[in-house]
Each structure stands twice: as structure tokens, then as C-alpha cells.
Protein backbone atom coordinates (compact mmCIF):
# COMPACT_ATOMS: atom_id res chain seq x y z
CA UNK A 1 0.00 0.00 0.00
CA UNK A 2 1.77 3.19 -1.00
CA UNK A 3 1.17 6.47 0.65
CA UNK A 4 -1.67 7.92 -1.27
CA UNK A 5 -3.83 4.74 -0.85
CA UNK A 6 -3.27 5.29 3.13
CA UNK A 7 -4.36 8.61 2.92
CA UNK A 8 -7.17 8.31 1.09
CA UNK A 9 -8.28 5.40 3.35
CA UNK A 10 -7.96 8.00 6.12
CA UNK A 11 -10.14 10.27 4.64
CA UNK A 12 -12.85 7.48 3.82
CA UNK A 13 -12.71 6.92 7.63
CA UNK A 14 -12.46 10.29 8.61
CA UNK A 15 -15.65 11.24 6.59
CA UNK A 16 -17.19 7.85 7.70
CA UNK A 17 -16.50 8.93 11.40
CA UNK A 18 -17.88 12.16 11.81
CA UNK A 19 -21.15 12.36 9.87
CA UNK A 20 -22.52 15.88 8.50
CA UNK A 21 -25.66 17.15 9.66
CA UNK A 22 -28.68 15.32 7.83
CA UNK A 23 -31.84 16.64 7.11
CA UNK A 24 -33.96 13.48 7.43
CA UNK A 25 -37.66 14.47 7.15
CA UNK A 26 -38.67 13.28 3.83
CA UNK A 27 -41.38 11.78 1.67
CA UNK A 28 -39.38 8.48 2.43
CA UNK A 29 -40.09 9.14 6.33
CA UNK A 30 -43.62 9.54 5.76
CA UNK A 31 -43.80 6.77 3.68
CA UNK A 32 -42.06 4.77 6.53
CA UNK A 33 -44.59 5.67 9.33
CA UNK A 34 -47.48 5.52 6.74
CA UNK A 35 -46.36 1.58 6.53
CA UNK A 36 -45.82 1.60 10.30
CA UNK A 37 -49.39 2.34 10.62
CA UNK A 38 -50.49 -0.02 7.77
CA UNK A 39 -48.76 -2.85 9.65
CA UNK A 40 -50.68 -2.01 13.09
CA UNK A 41 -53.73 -1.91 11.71
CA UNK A 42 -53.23 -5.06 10.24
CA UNK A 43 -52.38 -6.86 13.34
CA UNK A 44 -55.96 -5.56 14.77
CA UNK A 45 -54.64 -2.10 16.56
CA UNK A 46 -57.68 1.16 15.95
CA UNK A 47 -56.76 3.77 13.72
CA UNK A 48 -56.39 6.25 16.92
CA UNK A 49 -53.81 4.88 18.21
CA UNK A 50 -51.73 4.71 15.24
CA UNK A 51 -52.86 7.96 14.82
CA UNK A 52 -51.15 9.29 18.17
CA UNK A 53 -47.60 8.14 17.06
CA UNK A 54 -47.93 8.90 13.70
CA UNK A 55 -48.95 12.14 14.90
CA UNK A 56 -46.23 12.82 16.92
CA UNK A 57 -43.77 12.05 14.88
CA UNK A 58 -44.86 14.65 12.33
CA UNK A 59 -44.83 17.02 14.60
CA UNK A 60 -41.79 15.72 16.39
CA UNK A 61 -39.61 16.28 13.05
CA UNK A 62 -40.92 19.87 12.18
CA UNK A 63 -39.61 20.56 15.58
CA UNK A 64 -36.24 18.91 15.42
CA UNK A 65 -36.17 20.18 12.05
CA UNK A 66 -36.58 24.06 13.33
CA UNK A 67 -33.33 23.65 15.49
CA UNK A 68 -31.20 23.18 12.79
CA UNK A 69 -32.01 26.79 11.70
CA UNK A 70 -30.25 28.92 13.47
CA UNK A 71 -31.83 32.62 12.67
CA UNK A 72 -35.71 33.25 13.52
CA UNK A 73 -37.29 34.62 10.76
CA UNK A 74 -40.88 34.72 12.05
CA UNK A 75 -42.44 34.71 15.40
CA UNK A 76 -43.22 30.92 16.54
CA UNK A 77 -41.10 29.78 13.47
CA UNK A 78 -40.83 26.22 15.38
CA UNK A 79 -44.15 25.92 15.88
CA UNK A 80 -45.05 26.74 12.09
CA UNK A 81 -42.20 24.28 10.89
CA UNK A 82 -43.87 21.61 13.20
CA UNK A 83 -47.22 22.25 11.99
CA UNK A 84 -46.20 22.09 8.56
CA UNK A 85 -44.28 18.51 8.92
CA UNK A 86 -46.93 17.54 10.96
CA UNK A 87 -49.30 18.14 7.96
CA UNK A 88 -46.84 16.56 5.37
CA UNK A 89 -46.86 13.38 7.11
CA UNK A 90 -50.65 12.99 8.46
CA UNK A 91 -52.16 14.18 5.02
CA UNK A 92 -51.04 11.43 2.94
CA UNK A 93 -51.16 9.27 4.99
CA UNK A 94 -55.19 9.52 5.82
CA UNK A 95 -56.48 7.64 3.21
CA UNK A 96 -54.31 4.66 4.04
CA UNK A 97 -55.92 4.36 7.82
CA UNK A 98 -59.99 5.38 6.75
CA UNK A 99 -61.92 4.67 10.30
CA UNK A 100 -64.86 6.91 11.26
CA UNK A 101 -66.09 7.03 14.73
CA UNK A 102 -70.12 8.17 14.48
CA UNK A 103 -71.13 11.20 16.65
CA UNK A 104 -74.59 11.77 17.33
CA UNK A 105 -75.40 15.04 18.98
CA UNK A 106 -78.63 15.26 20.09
CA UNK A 107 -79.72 18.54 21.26
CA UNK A 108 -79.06 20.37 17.94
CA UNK A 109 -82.38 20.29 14.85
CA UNK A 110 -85.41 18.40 15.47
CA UNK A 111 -83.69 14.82 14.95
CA UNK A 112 -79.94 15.52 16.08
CA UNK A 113 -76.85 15.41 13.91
CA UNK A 114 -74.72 12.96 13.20
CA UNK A 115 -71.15 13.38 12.79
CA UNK A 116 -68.58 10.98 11.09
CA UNK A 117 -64.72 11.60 12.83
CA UNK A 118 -61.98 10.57 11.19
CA UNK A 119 -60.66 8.08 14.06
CA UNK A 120 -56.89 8.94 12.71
CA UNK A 121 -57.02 12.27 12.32
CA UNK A 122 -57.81 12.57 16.17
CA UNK A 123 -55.34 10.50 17.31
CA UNK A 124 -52.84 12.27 15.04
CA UNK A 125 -54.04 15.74 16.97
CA UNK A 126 -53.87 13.86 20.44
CA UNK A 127 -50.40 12.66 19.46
CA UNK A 128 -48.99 15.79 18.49
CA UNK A 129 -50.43 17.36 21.59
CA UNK A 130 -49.19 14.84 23.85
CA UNK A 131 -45.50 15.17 22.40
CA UNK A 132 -45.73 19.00 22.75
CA UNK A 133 -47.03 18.86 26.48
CA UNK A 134 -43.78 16.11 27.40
CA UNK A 135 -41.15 18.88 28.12
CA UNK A 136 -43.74 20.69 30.01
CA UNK A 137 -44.52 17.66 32.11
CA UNK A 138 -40.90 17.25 32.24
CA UNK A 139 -40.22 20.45 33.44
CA UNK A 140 -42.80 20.18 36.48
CA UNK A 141 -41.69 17.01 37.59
CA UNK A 142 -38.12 18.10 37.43
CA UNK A 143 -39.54 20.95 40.01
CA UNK A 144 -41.18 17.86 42.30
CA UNK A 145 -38.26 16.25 42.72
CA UNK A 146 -35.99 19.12 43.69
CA UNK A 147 -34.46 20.06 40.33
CA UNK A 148 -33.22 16.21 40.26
CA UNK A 149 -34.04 14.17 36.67
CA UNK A 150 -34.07 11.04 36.06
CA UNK A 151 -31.94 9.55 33.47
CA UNK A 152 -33.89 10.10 30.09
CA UNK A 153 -36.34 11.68 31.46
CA UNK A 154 -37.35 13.88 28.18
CA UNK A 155 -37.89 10.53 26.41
CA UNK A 156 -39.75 8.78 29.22
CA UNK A 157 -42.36 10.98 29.81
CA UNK A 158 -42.42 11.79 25.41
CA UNK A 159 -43.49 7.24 25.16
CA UNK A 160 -45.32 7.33 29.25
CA UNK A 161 -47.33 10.12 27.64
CA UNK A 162 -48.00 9.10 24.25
CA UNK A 163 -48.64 5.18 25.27
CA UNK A 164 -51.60 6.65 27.83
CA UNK A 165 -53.02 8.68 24.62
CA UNK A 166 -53.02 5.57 22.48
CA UNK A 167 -54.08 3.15 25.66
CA UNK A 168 -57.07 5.64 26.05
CA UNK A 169 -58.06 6.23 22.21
CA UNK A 170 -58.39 2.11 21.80
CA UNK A 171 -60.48 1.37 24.64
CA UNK A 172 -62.70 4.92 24.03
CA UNK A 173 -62.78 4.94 20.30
């Protein structure tokens, strides 16, 4: 092996070693959770539930996405980003996961109204709010327990709170 072959293995492992910053959120991602959510409702799990972690992680890569910009352009710029990614992932994946949950509401017109929800697009909205309200939570039981947290704590209460959501869609919806 002569000199240049060792350097340029060197730089293969040097770029291999210290990855650049990726931009993952793509139409590949959403196609990955839409399957995610294909899968689960194949193996008998309610569109809601799927819903609440599909949800989430829409909104949980607009957020993560908004970091990685480092000037504000417009007030709540993190929140719009999330919103946005949040959208790109539950729209298309909605007609995949069609389950309607019938509302009858009886004190409005002579007969009552019926309405038809979307079963997925709630949990999607209950997912996303769930994942937003985590650091919150965090945050107050960080106060609890005399500024003390416990290891992973972001993450833990991000699954605790989004596996009550989706516990709590299946057995209500």
C-alpha cells in the first residue's frame, strides 16, 4: 500500500466517522410511518392509536427540524415548521388508515346530527399534543423532585405520555 492509498483510506474513515448534519424528514419518512401504521392496523390495533404516534412524529420532526435553523425569521417559526411537517406526514397518509367514529349530537335540529370523525385524524391531533405537552410535564416534575431528573427523562415521559393517549383512544374509540 503506497502512501496515497493510506491517505485516502484516512479520509474514507475520517468522513465515515464524523457524519454531517442530515436533514432526514422526507417523503421516504412519511412513507415509513405511513407503513408503520399499515402494519398495526393489520395486526388488529384502531386507527387512533396509530394515529397518536404517527402524529407525533410529524410534529416531532418539524420541531427537530426548526433547530437546525439557526436565525428566527418569524415569530413561533418552530411551531409553524412543526405544523407544517406535521401536515406533510398525516395528510397522505389519511387515506391509508380510513376509520370513522359516528357522533350523534342530540340537542341540535329536530332529529340531532350525526357526525362521522376521522378516528386517525384525532389521534394524530392527540399525538402531536401529547408530544408538545412532554417537556412541560418534564419540566414540572423536574420541580417535584428538587431540580433532580431522572436519566432520560425527556424521552420517558415523550413514550409514558403518548402510550396513555393511544391506551385511552383504543379502549374509548
Amino acid at each position: 500500500m503506497n502512501l496515497r492509498e493510506i491517505w485516502a483510506a484516512l479520509g474514507g474513515a475520517a468522513l465515515l466517522l464524523s457524519p454531517r448534519l442530515a436533514n432526514a424528514h422526507c417523503p421516504l419518512c412519511t412513507i415509513g410511518a405511513g407503513g408503520a401504521a399499515l402494519l398495526a392496523a393489520y395486526f388488529g390495533i384502531s386507527a387512533a392509536p396509530v394515529g397518536v404516534f404517527v402524529g407525533a412524529f410529524g410534529l416531532a420532526a418539524g420541531l427537530w427540524s426548526a433547530k437546525l435553523i439557526r436565525k428566527r425569521y418569524v415569530r413561533g417559526q418552530a411551531d409553524i415548521l412543526g405544523a407544517l411537517s406535521f401536515a406533510s406526514v398525516v395528510i397522505p397518509v389519511m387515506p391509508m388508515m380510513r376509520q370513522y367514529y359516528s357522533l350523534y349530537v342530540p340537542w341540535f335540529g329536530d332529529y340531532g346530527y350525526t357526525f362521522a370523525i376521522d378516528k386517525f385524524l384525532v389521534g394524530a391531533i392527540i399525538g402531536a399534543v401529547a408530544l408538545y405537552s412532554a417537556p412541560f410535564l418534564s419540566r414540572k416534575l423536574t420541580r417535584l423532585r428538587g431540580e433532580k431528573m431522572v436519566p432520560y427523562q425527556g424521552m420517558l415521559i415523550s413514550l409514558a405520555t403518548l402510550l396513555v393517549a393511544s391506551g385511552l383512544l383504543e379502549v374509548a374509540l
